[in-house]
C-alpha atoms as a PDB file:
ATOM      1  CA  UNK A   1       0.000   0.000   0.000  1.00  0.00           C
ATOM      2  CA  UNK A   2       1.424   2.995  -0.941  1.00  0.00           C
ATOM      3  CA  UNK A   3       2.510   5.649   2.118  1.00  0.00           C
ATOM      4  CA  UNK A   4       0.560   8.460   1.020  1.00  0.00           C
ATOM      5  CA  UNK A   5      -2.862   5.908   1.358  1.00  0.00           C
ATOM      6  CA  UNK A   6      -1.687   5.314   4.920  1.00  0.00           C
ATOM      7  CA  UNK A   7      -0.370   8.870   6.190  1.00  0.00           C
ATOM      8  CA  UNK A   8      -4.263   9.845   5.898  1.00  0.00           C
ATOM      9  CA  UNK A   9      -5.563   7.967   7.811  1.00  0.00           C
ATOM     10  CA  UNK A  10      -5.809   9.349  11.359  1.00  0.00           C
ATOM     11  CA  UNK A  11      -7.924   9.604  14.299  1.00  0.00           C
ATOM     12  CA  UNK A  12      -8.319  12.738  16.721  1.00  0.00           C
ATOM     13  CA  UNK A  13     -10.113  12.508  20.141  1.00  0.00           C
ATOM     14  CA  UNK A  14     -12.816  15.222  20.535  1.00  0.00           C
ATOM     15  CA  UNK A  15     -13.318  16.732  24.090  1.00  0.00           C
ATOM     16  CA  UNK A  16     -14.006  19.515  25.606  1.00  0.00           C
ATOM     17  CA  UNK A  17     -12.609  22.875  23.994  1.00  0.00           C
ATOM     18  CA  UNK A  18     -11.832  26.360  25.682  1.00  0.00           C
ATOM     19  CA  UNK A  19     -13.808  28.863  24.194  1.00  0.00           C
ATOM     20  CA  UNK A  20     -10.334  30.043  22.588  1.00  0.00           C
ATOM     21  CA  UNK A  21     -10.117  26.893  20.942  1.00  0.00           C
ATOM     22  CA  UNK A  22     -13.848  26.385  19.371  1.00  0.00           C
ATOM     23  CA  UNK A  23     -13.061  27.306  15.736  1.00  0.00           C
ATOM     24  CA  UNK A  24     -11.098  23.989  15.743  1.00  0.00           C
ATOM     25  CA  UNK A  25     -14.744  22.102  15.517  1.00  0.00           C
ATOM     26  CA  UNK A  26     -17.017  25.247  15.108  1.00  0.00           C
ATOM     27  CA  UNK A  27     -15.911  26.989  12.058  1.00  0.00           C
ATOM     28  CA  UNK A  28     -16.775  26.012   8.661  1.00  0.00           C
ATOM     29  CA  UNK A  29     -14.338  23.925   7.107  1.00  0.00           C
ATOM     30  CA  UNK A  30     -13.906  20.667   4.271  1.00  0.00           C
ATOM     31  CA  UNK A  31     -10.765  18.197   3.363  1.00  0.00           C
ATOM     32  CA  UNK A  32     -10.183  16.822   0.258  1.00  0.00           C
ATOM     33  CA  UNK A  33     -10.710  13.689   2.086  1.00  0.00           C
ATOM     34  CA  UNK A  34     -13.978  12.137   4.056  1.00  0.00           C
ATOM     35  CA  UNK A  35     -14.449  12.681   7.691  1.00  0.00           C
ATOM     36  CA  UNK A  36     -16.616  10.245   9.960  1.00  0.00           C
ATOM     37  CA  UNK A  37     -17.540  12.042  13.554  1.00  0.00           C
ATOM     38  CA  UNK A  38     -18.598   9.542  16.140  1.00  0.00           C
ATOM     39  CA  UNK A  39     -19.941  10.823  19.677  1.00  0.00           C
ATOM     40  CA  UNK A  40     -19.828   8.791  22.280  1.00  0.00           C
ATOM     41  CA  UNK A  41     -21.217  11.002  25.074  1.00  0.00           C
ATOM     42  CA  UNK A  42     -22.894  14.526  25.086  1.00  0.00           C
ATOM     43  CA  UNK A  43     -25.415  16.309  22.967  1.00  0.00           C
ATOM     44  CA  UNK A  44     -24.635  19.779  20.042  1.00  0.00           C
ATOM     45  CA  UNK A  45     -25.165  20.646  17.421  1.00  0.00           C
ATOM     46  CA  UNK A  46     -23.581  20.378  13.525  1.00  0.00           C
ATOM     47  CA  UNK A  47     -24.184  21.839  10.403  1.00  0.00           C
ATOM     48  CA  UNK A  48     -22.895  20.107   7.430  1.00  0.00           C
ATOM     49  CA  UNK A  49     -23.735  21.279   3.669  1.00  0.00           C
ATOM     50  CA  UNK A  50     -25.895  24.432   5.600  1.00  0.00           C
ATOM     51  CA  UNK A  51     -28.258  21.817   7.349  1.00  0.00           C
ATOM     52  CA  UNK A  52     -28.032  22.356  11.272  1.00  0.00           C
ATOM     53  CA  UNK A  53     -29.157  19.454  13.249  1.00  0.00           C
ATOM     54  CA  UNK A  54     -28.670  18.059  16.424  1.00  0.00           C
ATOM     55  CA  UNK A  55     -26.200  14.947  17.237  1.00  0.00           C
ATOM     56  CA  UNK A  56     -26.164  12.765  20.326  1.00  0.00           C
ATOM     57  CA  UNK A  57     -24.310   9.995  22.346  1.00  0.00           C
ATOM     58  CA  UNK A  58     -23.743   6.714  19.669  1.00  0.00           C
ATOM     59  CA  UNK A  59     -23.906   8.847  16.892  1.00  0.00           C
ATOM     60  CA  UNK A  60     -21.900   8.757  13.488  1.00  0.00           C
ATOM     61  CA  UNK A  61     -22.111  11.559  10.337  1.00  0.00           C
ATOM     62  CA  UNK A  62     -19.901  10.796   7.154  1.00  0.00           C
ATOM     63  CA  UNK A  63     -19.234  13.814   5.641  1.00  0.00           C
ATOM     64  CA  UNK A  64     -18.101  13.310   1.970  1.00  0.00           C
ATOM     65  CA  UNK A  65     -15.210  15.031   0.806  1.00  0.00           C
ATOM     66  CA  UNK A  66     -15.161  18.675   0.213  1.00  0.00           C
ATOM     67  CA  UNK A  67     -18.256  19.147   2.024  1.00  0.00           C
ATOM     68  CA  UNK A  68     -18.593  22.298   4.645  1.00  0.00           C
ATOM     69  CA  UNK A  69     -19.245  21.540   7.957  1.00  0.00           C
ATOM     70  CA  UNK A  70     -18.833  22.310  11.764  1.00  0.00           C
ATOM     71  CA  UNK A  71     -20.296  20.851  14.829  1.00  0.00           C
ATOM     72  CA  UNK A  72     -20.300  22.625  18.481  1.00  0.00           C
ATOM     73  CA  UNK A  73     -18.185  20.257  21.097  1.00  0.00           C
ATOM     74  CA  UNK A  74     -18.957  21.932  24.394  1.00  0.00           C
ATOM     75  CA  UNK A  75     -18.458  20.660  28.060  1.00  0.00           C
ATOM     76  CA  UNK A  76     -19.684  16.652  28.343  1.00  0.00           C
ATOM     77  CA  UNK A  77     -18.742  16.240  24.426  1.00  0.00           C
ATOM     78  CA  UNK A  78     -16.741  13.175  24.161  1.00  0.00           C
ATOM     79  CA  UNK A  79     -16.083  11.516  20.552  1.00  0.00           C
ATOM     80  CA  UNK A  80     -13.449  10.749  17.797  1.00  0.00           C
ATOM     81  CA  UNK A  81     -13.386  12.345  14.136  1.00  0.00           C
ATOM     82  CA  UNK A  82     -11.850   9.456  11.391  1.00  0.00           C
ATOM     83  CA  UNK A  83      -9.663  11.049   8.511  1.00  0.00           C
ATOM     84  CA  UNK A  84     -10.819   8.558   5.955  1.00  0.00           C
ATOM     85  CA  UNK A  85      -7.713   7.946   3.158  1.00  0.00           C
ATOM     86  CA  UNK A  86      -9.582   9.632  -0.398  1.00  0.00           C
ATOM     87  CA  UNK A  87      -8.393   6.317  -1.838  1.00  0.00           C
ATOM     88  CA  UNK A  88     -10.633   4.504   0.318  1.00  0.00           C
ATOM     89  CA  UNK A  89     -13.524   7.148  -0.425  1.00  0.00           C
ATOM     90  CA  UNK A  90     -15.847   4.939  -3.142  1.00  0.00           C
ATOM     91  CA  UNK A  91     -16.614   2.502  -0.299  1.00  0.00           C
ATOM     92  CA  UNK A  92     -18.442   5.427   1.423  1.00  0.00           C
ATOM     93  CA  UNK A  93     -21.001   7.145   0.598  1.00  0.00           C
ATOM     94  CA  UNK A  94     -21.159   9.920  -1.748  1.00  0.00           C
ATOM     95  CA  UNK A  95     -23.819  12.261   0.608  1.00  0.00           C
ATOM     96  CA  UNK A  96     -23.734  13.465   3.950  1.00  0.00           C
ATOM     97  CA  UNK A  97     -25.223  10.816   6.626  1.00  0.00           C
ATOM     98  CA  UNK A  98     -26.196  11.186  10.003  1.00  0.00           C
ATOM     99  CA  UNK A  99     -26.703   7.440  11.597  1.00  0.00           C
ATOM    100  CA  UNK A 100     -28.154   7.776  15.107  1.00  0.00           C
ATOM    101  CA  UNK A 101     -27.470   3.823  16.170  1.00  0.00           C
ATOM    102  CA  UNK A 102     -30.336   2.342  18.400  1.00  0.00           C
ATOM    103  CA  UNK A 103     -29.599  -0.787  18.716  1.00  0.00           C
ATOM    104  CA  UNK A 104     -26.406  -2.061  21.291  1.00  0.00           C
ATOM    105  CA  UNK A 105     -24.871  -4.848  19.399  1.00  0.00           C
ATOM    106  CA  UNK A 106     -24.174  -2.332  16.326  1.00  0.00           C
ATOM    107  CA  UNK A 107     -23.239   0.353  18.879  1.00  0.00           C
ATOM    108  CA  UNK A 108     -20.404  -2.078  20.430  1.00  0.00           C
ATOM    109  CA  UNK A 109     -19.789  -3.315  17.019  1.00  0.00           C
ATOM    110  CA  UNK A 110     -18.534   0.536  16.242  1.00  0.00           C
ATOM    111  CA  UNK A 111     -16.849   0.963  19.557  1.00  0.00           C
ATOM    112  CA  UNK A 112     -14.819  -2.116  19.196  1.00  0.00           C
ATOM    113  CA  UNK A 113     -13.583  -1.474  15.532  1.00  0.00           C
ATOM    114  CA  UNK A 114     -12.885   2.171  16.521  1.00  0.00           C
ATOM    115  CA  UNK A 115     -10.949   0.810  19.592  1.00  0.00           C
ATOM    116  CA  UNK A 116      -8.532  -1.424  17.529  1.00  0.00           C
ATOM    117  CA  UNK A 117      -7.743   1.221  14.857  1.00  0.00           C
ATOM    118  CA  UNK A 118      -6.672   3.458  17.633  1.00  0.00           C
ATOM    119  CA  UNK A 119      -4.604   0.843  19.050  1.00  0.00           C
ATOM    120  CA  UNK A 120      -2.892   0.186  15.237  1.00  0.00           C
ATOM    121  CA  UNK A 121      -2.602   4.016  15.131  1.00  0.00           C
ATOM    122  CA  UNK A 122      -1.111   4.736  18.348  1.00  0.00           C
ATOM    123  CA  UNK A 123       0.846   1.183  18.526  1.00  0.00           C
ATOM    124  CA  UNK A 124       4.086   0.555  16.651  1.00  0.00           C
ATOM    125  CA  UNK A 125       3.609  -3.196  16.183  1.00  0.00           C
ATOM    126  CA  UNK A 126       4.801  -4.894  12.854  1.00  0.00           C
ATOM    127  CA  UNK A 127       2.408  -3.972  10.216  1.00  0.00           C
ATOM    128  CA  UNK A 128      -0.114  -1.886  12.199  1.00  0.00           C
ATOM    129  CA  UNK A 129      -0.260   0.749   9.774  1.00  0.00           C
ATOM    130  CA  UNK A 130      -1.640  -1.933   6.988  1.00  0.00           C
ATOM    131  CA  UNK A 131      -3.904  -3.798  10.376  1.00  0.00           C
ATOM    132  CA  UNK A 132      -4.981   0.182  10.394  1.00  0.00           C
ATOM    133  CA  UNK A 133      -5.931  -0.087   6.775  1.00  0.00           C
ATOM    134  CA  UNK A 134      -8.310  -3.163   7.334  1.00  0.00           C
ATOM    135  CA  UNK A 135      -9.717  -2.026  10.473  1.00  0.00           C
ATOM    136  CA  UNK A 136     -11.056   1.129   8.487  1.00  0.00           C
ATOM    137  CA  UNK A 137     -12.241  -0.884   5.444  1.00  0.00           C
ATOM    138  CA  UNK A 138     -14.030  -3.125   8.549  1.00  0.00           C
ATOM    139  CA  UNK A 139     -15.422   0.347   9.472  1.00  0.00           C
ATOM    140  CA  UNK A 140     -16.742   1.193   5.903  1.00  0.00           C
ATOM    141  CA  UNK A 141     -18.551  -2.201   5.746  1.00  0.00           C
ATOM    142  CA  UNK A 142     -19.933  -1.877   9.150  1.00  0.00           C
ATOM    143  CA  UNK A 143     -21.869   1.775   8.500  1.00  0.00           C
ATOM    144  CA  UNK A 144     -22.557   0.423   5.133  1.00  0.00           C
ATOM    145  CA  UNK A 145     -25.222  -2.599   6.995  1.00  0.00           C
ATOM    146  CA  UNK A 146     -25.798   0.597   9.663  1.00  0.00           C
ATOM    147  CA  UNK A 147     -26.874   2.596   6.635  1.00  0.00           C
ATOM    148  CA  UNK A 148     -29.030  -0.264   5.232  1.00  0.00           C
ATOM    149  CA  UNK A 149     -30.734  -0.933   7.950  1.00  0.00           C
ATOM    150  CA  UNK A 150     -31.810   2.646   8.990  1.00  0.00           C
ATOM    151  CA  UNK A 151     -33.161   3.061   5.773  1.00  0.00           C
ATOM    152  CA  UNK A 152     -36.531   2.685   6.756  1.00  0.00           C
ATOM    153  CA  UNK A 153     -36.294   5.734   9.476  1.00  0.00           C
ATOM    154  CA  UNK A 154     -38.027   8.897   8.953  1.00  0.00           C
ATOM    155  CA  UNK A 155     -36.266  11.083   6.632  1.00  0.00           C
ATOM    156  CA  UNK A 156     -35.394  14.513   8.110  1.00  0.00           C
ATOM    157  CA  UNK A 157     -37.442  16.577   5.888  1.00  0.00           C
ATOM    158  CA  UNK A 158     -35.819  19.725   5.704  1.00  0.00           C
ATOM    159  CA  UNK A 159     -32.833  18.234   3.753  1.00  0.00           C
ATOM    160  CA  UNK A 160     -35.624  18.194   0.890  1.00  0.00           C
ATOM    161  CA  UNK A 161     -36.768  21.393   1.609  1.00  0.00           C
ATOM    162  CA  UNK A 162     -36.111  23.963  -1.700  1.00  0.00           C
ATOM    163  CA  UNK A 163     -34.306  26.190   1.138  1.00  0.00           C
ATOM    164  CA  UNK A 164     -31.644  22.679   1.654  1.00  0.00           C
ATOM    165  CA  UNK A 165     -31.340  22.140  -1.432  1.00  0.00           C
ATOM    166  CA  UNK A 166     -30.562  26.063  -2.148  1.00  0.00           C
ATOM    167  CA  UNK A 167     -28.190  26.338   0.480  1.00  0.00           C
ATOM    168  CA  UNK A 168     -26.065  22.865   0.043  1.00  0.00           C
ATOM    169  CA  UNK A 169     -25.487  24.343  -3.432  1.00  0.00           C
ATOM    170  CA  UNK A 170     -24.614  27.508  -2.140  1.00  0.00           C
ATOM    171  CA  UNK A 171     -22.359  25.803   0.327  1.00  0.00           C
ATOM    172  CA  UNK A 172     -20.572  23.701  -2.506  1.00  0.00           C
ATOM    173  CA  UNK A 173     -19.912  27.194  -4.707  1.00  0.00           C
ATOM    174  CA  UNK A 174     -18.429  28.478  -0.970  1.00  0.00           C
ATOM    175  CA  UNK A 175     -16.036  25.588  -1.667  1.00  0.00           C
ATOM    176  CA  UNK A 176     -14.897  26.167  -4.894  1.00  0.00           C
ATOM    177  CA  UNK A 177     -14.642  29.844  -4.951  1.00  0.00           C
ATOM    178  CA  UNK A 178     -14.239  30.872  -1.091  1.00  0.00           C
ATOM    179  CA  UNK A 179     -10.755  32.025  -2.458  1.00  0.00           C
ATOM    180  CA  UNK A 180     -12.110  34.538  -5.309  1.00  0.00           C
ATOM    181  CA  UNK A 181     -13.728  37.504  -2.890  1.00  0.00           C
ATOM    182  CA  UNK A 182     -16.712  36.788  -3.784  1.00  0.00           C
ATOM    183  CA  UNK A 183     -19.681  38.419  -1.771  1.00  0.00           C
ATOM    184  CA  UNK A 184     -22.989  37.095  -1.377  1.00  0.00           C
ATOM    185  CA  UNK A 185     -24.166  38.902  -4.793  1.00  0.00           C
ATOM    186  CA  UNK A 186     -21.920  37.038  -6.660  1.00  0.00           C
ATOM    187  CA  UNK A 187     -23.383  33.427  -5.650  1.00  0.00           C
ATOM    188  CA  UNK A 188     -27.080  34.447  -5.365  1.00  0.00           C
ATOM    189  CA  UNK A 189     -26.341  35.377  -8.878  1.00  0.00           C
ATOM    190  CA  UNK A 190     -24.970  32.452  -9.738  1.00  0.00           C
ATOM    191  CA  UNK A 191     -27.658  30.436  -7.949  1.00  0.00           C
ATOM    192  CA  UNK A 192     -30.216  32.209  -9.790  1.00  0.00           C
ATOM    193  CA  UNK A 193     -31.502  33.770  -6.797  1.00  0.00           C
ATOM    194  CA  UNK A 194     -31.831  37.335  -4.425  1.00  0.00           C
ATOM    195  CA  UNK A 195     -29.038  37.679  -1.569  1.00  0.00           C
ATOM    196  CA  UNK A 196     -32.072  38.605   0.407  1.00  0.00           C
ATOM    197  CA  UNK A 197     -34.010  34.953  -0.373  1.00  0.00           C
ATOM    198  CA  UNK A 198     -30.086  33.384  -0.083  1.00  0.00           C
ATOM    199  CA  UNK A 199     -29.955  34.434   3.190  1.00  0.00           C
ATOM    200  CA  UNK A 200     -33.344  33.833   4.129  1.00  0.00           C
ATOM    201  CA  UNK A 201     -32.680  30.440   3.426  1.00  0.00           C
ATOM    202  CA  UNK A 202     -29.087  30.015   4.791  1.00  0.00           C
ATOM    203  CA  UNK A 203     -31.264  31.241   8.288  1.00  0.00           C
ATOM    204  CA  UNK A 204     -33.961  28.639   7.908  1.00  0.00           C
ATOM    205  CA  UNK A 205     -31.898  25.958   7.412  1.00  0.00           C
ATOM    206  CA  UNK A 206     -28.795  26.970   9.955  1.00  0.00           C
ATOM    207  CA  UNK A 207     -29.660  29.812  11.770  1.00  0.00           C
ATOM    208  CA  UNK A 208     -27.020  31.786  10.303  1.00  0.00           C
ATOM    209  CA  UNK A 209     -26.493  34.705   8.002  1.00  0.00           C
ATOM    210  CA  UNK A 210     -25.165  33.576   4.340  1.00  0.00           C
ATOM    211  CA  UNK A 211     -22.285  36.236   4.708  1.00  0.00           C
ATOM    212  CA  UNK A 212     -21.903  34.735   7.896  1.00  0.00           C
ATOM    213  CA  UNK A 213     -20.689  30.935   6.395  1.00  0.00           C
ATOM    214  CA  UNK A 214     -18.797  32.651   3.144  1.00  0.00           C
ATOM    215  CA  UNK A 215     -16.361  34.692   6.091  1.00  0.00           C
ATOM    216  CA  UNK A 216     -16.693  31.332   8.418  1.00  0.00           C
ATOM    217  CA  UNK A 217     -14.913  29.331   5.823  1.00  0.00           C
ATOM    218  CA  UNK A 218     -12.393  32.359   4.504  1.00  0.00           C
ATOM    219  CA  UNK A 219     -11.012  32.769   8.207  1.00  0.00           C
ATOM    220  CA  UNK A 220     -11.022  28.965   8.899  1.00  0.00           C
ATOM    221  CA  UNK A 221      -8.769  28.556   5.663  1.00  0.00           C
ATOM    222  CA  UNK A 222      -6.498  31.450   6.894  1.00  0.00           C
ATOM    223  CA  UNK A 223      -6.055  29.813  10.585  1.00  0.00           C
ATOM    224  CA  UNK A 224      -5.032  26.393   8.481  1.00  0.00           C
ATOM    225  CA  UNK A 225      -2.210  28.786   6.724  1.00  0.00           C
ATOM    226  CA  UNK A 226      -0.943  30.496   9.715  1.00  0.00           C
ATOM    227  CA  UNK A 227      -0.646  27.693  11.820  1.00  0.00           C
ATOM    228  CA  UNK A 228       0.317  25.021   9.185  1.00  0.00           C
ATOM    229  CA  UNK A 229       2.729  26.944   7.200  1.00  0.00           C
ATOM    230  CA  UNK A 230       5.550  29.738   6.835  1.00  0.00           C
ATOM    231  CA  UNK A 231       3.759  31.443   3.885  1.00  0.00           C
ATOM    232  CA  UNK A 232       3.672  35.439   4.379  1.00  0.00           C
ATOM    233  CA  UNK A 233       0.770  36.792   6.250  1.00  0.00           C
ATOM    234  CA  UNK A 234       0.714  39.496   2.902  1.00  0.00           C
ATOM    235  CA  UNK A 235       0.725  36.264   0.482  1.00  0.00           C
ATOM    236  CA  UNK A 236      -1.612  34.642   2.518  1.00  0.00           C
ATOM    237  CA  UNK A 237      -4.061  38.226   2.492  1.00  0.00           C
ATOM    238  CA  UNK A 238      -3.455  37.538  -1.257  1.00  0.00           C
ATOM    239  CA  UNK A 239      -4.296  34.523  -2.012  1.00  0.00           C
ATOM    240  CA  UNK A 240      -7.529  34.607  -0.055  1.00  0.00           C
ATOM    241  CA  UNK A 241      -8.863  37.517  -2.260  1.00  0.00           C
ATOM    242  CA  UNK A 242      -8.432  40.222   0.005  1.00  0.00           C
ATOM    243  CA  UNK A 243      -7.123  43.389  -1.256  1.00  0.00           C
ATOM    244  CA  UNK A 244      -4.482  44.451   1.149  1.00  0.00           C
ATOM    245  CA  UNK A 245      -2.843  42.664   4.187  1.00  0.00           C
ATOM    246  CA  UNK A 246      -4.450  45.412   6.124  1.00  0.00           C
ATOM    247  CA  UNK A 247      -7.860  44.366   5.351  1.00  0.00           C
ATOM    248  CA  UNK A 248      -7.105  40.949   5.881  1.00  0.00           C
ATOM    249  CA  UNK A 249      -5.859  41.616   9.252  1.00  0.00           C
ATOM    250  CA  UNK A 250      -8.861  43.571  10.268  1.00  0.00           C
ATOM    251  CA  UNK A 251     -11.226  41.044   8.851  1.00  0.00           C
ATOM    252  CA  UNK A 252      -9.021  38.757  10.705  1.00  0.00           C
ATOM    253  CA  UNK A 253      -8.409  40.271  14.055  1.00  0.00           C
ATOM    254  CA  UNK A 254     -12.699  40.951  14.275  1.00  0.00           C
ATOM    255  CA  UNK A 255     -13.560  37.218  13.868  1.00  0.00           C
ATOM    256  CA  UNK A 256     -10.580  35.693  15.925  1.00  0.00           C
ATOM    257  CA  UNK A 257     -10.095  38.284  18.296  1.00  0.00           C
ATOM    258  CA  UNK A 258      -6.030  38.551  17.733  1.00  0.00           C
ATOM    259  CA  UNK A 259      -4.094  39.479  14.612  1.00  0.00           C
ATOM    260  CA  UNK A 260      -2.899  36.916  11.786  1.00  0.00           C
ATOM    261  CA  UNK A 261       0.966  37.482  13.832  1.00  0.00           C
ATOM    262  CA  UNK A 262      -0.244  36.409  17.256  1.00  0.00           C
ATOM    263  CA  UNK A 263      -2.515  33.621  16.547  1.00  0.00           C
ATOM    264  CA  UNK A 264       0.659  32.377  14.557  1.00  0.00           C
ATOM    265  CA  UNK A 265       3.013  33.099  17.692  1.00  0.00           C
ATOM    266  CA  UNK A 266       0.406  31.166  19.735  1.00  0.00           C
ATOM    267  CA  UNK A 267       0.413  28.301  17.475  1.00  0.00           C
ATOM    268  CA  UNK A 268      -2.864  27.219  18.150  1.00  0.00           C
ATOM    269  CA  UNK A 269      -3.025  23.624  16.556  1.00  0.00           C
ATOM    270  CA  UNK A 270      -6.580  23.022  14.635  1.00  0.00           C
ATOM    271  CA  UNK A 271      -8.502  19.881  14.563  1.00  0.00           C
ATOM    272  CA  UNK A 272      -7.515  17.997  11.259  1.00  0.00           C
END
């Protein structure tokens, strides 16, 4: 198996975050590989392709790759968030899905195949990154049945509401062109809409503002940089669409509460 399959795969804890530390799991953000969240204790919230809904102890949300989301963690959240290899992505689903697992035997089935990945991730046994490997595909097959079987729950219908479908488009241009400095105009336009109605929707279905998510994802991208890499704070300001690294550090400072220099002195590590 070729190293850059395995150095994707990973698995971060997910506790309790200082209120410093919540754009880690709050802010908008995608990978260019799937994620699979699985709570274990505690009750929030998480929005993924501009649907808010609310999560809960044993469950698990796949969230495709390139898809925005961001899901509170406060106090009594305990969990785990899978970086799934993108060569391993066609065994997954190609939609967001939000299992909520009822019954014990496929909540312990789960736990225990979650358990022994960490153990091949964290151990340094002969061959535990390829024993990581099949513990994931294990994983894949295991949601898959979870999947089948919970096809007969009720549906949530707002995801087929003409305000979901509006904004999970709207969140998908966000991902493509979040770089550009595009404002709202630009995608209503695109999306064949008003920013007033865009926004109307982006409220209904998440509660927030659609300037609000376009920003959300923009400052999440610039913590990634500063943290992540040595790239110029000016080159970063430029790459992100702004027009000066004075705006930039304005817009940034306002939304972070620190400029794009100190929350790169802190080095404040994100969640992958």
């Amino acid at each position: 198996m070729p190293d850059s399959l395995r150095n994707r795969l990973g698995l971060v804890a997910i506790g309790q975050n200082s209120a410093a530390l919540r754009w880690r799991t709050e802010a908008m953000r995608s990978h260019t590989s799937p994620r699979l969240l699985h709570i274990t204790r505690g009750q929030g919230r998480i929005t993924v392709a501009g649907l808010t809904s609310g999560y809960g102890p044993n469950n698990l949300i796949f969230i495709p790759a390139r898809t925005m989301y961001g899901f509170e963690a406060g106090p009594g959240v305990f969990g785990s968030l899978l970086s799934i290899p993108a060569a391993m992505a066609p065994e997954w689903p190609d939609q967001p899905v939000h299992l909520r697992l009822k019954d014990v035997v496929a909540q312990k089935e789960i736990a225990q195949i979650l358990d022994a990945l960490e153990r091949e991730l964290t151990g340094r046994r002969p061959g535990h990154q390829r024993a990581a490997l099949y513990h994931a595909g294990l994983l894949a097959v295991s949601f898959a049945r979870q999947h089948e079987a919970s096809a007969a729950d009720p549906r949530d219908a707002r995801a087929d509401s003409a305000a979901a479908r509006l904004v999970a488009a709207f969140a998908g241009l966000i991902e493509r062109d979040y770089r550009k400095a595009q404002g709202v105009a630009g995608y209503a336009a695109q999306l064949g809409v008003t920013p007033t109605h865009l926004t109307r929707a982006c409220r209904a279905t998440c509660g927030r503002a659609a300037l609000a998510l376009v920003n959300d994802r923009v400052i999440y991208e610039a913590r990634i940089l500063l943290r992540e890499t040595r790239t110029p704070v000016q080159d970063i300001a430029r790459d992100l669409g702004f027009s000066s690294a004075a705006y930039f550090t304005r817009a940034f400072q306002a939304r972070a509460g620190m400029t794009p220099s100190d929350f790169r002195r802190k080095g404040q590590a994100p969640l992958s």
